[in-house]
N, C-alpha and C. Protein backbone atom coordinates (compact mmCIF):
# COMPACT_ATOMS: atom_id res chain seq x y z
N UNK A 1 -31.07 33.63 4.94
CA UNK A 1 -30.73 32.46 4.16
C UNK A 1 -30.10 31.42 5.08
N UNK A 2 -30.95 30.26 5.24
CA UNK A 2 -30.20 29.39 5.86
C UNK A 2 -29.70 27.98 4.95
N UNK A 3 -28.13 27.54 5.05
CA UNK A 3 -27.79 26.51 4.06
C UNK A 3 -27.55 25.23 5.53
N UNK A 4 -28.11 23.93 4.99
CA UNK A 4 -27.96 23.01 5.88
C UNK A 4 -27.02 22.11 4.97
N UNK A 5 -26.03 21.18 5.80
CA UNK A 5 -25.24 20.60 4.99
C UNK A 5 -25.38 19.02 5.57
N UNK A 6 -25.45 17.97 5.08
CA UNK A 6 -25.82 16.85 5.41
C UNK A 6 -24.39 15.99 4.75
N UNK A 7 -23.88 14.90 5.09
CA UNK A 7 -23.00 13.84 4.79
C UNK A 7 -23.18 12.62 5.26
N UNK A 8 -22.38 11.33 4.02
CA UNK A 8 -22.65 10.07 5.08
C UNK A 8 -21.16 9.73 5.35
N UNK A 9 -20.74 9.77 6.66
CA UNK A 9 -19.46 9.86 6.96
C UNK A 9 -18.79 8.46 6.22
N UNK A 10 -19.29 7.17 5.98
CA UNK A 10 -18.49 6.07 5.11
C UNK A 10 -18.36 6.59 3.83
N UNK A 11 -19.26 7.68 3.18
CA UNK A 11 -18.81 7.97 1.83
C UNK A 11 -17.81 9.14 1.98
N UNK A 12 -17.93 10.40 3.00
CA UNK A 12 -16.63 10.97 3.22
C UNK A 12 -15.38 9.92 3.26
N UNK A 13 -15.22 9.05 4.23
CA UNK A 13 -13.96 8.13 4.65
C UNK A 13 -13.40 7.52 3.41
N UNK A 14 -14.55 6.90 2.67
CA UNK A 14 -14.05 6.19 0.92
C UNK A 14 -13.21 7.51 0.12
N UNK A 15 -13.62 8.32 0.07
CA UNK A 15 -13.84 9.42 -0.48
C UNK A 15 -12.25 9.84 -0.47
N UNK A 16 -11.89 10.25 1.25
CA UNK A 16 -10.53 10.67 1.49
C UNK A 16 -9.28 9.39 1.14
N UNK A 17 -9.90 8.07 1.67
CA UNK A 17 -8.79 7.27 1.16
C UNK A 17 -8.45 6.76 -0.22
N UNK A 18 -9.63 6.97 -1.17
CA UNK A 18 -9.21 7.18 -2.23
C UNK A 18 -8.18 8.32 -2.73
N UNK A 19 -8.40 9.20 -2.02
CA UNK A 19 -7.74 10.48 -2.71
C UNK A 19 -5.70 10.15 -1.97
N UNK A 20 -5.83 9.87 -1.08
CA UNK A 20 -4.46 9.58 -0.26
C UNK A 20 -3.93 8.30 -0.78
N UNK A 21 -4.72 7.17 -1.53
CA UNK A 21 -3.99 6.51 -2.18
C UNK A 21 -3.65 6.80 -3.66
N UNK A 22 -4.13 7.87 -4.02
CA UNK A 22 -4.00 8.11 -5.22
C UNK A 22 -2.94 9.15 -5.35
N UNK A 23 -2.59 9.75 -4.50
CA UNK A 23 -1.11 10.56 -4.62
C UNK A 23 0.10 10.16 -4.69
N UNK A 24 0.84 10.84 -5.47
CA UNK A 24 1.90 10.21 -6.26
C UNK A 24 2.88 9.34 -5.15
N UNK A 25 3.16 10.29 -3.94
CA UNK A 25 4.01 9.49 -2.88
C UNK A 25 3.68 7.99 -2.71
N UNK A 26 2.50 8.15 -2.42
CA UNK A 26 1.44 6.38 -2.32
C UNK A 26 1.99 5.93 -3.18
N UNK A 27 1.87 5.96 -4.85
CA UNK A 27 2.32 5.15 -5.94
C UNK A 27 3.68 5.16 -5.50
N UNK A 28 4.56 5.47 -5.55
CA UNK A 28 5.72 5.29 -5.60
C UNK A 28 6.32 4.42 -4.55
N UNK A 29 5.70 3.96 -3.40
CA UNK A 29 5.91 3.58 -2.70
C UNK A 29 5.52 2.13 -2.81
N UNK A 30 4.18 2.55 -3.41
CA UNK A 30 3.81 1.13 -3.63
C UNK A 30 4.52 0.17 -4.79
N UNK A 31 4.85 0.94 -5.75
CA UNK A 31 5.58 0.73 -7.17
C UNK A 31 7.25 -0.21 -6.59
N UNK A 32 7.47 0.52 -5.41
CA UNK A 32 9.03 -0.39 -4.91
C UNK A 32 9.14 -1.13 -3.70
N UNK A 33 7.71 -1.27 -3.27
CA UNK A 33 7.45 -2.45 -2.53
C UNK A 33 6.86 -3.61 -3.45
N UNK A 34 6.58 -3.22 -4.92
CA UNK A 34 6.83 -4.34 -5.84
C UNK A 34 7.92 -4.83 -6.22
N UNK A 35 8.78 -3.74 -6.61
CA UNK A 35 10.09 -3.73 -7.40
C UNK A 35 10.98 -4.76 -6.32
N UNK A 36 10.81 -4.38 -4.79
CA UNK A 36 11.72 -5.27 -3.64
C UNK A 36 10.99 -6.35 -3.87
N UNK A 37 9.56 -6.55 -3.60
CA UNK A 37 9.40 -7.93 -3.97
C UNK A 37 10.01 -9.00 -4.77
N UNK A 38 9.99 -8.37 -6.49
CA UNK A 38 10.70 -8.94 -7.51
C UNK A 38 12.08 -9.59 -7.13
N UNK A 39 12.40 -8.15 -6.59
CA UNK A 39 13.84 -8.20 -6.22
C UNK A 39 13.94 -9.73 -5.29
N UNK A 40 13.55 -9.98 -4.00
CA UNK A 40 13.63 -10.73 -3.42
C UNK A 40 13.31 -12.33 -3.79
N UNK A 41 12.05 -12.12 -4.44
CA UNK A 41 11.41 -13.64 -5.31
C UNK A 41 13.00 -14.07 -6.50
N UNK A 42 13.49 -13.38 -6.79
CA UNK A 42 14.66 -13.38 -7.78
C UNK A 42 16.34 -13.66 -6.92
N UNK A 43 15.91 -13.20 -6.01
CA UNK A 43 17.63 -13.09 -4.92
C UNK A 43 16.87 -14.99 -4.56
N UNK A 44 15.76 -15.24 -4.14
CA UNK A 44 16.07 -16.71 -3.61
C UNK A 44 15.43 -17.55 -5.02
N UNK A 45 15.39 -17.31 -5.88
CA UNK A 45 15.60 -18.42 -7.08
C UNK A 45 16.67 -18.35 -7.47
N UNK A 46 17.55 -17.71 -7.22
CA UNK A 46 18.40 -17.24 -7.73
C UNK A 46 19.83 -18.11 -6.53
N UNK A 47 19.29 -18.43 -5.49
CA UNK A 47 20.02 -18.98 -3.94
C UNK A 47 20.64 -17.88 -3.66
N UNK A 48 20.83 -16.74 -3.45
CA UNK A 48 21.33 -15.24 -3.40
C UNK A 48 20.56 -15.22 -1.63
N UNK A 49 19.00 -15.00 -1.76
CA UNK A 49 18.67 -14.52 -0.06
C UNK A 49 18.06 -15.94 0.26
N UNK A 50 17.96 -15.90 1.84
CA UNK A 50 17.10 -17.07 2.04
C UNK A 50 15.50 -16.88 1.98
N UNK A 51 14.57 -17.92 2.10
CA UNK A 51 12.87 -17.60 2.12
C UNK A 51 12.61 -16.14 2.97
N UNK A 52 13.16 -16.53 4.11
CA UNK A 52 12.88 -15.38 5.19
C UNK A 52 12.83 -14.35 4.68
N UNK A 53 13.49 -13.90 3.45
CA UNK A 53 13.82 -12.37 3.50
C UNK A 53 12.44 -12.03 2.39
N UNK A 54 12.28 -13.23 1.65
CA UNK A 54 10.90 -12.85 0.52
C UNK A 54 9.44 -13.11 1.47
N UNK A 55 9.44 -13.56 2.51
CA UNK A 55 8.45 -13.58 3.23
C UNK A 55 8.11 -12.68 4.31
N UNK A 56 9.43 -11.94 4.56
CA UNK A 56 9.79 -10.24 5.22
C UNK A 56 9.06 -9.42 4.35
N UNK A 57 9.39 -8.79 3.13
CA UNK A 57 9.24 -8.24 2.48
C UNK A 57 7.76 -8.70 2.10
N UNK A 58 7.00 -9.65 1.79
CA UNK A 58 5.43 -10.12 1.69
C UNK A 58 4.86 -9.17 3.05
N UNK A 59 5.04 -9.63 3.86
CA UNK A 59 4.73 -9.59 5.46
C UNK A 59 4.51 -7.52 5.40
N UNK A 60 5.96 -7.42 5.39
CA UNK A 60 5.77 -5.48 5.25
C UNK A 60 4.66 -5.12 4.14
N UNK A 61 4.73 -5.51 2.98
CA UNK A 61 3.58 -5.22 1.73
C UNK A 61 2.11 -5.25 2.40
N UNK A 62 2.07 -6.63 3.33
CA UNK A 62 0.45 -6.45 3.52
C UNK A 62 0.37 -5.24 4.96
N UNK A 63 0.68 -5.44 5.45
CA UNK A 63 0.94 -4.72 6.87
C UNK A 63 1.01 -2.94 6.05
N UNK A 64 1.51 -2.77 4.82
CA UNK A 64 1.81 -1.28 4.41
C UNK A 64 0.27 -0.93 3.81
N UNK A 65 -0.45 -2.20 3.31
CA UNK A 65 -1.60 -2.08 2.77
C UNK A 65 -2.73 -1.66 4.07
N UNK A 66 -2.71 -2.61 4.65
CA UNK A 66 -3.44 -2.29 6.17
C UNK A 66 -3.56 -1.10 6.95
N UNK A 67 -2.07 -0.55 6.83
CA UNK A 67 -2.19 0.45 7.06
C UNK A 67 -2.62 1.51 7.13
N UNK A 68 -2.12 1.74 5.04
CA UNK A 68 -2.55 2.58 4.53
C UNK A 68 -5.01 2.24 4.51
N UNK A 69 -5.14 1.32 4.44
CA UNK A 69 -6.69 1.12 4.10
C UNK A 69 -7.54 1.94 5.47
């Protein structure tokens, strides 16, 4: 008996990063790099932080996305 096994490695790769963004750690992480966002968009309407710190916090969000993709 011979079994041959064939794959297309971009549908493996979709495949795994779906599954690694879909674990709970991922959400949660992602869930309070919203929550800091809020937080920050609210600290400078608020005159509490300056721009810098809501454009820090933008800056890490995409860079965490990149990452993770």
């Amino acid at each position: 008996m011979q079994i041959t096994f064939h794959y297309d490695k971009k549908a493996v790769i979709n495949g795994l990063r779906f599954h690694f963004l879909n674990r709970t750690e991922t959400k949660v992480i992602r869930v309070l790099f919203v929550l800091l966002f809020i937080i920050a968009i609210w600290g400078y309407l608020k005159n509490v932080l300056p721009y810098a710190v809501v454009v820090i916090v933008f800056v890490l969000i995409v860079l965490f996305s990149i990452v993770l993709w």
